[in-house]
Protein backbone atom coordinates (compact mmCIF):
# COMPACT_ATOMS: atom_id res chain seq x y z
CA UNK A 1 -46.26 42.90 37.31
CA UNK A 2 -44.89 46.54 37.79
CA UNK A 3 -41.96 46.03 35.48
CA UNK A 4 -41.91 44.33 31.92
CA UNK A 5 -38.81 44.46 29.73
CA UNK A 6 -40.05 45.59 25.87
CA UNK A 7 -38.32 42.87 24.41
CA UNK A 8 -40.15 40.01 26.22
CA UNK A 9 -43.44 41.26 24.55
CA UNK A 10 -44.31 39.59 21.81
CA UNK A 11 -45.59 42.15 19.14
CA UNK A 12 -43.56 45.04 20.88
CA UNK A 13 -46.81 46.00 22.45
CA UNK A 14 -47.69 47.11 25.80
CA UNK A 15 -51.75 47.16 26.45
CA UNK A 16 -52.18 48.45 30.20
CA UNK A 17 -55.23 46.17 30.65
CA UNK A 18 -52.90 43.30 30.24
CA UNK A 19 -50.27 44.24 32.97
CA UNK A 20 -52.45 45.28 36.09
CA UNK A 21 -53.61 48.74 36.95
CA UNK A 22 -51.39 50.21 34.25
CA UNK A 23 -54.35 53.28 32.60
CA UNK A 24 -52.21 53.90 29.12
CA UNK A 25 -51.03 51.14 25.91
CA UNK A 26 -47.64 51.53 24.57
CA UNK A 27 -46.84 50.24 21.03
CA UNK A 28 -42.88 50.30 19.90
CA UNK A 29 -42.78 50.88 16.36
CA UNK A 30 -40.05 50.80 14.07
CA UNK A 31 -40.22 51.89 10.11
CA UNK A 32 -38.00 50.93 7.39
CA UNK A 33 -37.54 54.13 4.51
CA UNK A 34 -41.00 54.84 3.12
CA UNK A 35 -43.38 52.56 5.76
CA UNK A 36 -45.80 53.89 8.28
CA UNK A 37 -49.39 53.31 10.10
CA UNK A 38 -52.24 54.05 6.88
CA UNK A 39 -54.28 56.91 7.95
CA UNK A 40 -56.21 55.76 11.42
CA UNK A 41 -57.71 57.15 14.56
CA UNK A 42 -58.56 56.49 17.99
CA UNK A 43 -61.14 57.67 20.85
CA UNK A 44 -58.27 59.11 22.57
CA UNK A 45 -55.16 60.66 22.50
CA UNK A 46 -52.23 59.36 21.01
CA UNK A 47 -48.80 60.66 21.62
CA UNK A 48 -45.43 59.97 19.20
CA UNK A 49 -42.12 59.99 20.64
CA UNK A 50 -39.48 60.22 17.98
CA UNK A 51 -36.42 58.00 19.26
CA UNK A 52 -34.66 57.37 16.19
CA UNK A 53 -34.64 58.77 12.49
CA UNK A 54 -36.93 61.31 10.73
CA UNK A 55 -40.97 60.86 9.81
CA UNK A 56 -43.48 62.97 8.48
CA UNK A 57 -46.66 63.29 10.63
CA UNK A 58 -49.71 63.99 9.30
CA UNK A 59 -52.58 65.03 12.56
CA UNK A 60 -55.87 66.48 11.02
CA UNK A 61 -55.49 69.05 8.68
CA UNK A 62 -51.80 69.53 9.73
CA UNK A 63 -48.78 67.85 8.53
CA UNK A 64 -44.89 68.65 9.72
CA UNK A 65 -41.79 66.41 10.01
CA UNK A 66 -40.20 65.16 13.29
CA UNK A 67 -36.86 64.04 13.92
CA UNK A 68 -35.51 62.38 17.21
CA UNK A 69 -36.34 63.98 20.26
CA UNK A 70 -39.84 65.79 19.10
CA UNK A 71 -42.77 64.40 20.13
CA UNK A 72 -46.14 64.81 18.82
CA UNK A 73 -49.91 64.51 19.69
CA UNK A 74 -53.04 63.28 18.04
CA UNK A 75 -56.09 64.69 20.04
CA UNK A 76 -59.18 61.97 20.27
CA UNK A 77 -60.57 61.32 16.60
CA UNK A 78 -58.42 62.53 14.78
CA UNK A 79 -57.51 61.30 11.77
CA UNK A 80 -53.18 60.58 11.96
CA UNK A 81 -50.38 58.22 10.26
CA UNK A 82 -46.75 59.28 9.80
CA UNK A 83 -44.04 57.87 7.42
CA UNK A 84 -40.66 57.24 7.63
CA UNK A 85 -38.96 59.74 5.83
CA UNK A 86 -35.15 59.53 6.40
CA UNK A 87 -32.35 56.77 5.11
CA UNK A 88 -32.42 54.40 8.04
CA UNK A 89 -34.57 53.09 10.60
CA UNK A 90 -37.76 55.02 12.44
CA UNK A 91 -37.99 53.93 15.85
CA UNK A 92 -41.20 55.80 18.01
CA UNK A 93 -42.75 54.97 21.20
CA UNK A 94 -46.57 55.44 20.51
CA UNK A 95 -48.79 56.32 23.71
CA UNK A 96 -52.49 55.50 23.93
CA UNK A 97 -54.44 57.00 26.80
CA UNK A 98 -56.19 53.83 26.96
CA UNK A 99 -55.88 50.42 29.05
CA UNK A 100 -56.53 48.96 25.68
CA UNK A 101 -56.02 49.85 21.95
CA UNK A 102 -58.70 50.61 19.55
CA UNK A 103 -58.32 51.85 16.17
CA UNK A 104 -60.11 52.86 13.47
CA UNK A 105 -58.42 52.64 9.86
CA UNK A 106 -59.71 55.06 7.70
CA UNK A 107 -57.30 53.94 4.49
């Protein structure tokens, strides 16, 4: 199917490989004060899309804060996370560049 609605997913994850010829994952992730991903990485890129709230994003050697509107980018392997860092809710739209997920936790 060509069009899904976000909420009839069950863990608020898209994996392309799942819905036809779709070449990219989506996860929808939302973080209460404090919570975030531990530090992971993936054989691809990953790109944040800050909808809602404030995090702090830590890609490589690099760390910076984001608020909504700013998007960010993990290159393949590298090591990322991000916590929420404001008073209310986080809510990102994480890209993979991959029909299916695979991470590596590193913490």
């Amino acid at each position: 199917m060509y069009v899904v609605n976000r909420d009839a997913l069950p863990t608020f994850r898209y994996e392309g490989a799942e819905h036809g010829p779709a070449t990219v994952s989506i996860l929808f992730s939302e973080s209460d004060p404090g919570d975030g991903p531990r530090l992971h990485r993936h054989p691809y890129d990953e790109t944040w899309i800050v909808q809602e709230g404030q995090v702090q994003v830590w890609i490589g050697e690099e760390a910076g804060e984001a608020r909504a509107g700013d998007i960010a980018v993990a290159p393949p392997n590298t090591p990322h996370k991000f916590k929420n860092i404001g008073e209310g809710v986080a809510r990102l739209i994480c890209i993979h560049a991959s029909s299916t997920v695979s991470t590596e936790w590193l913490e």
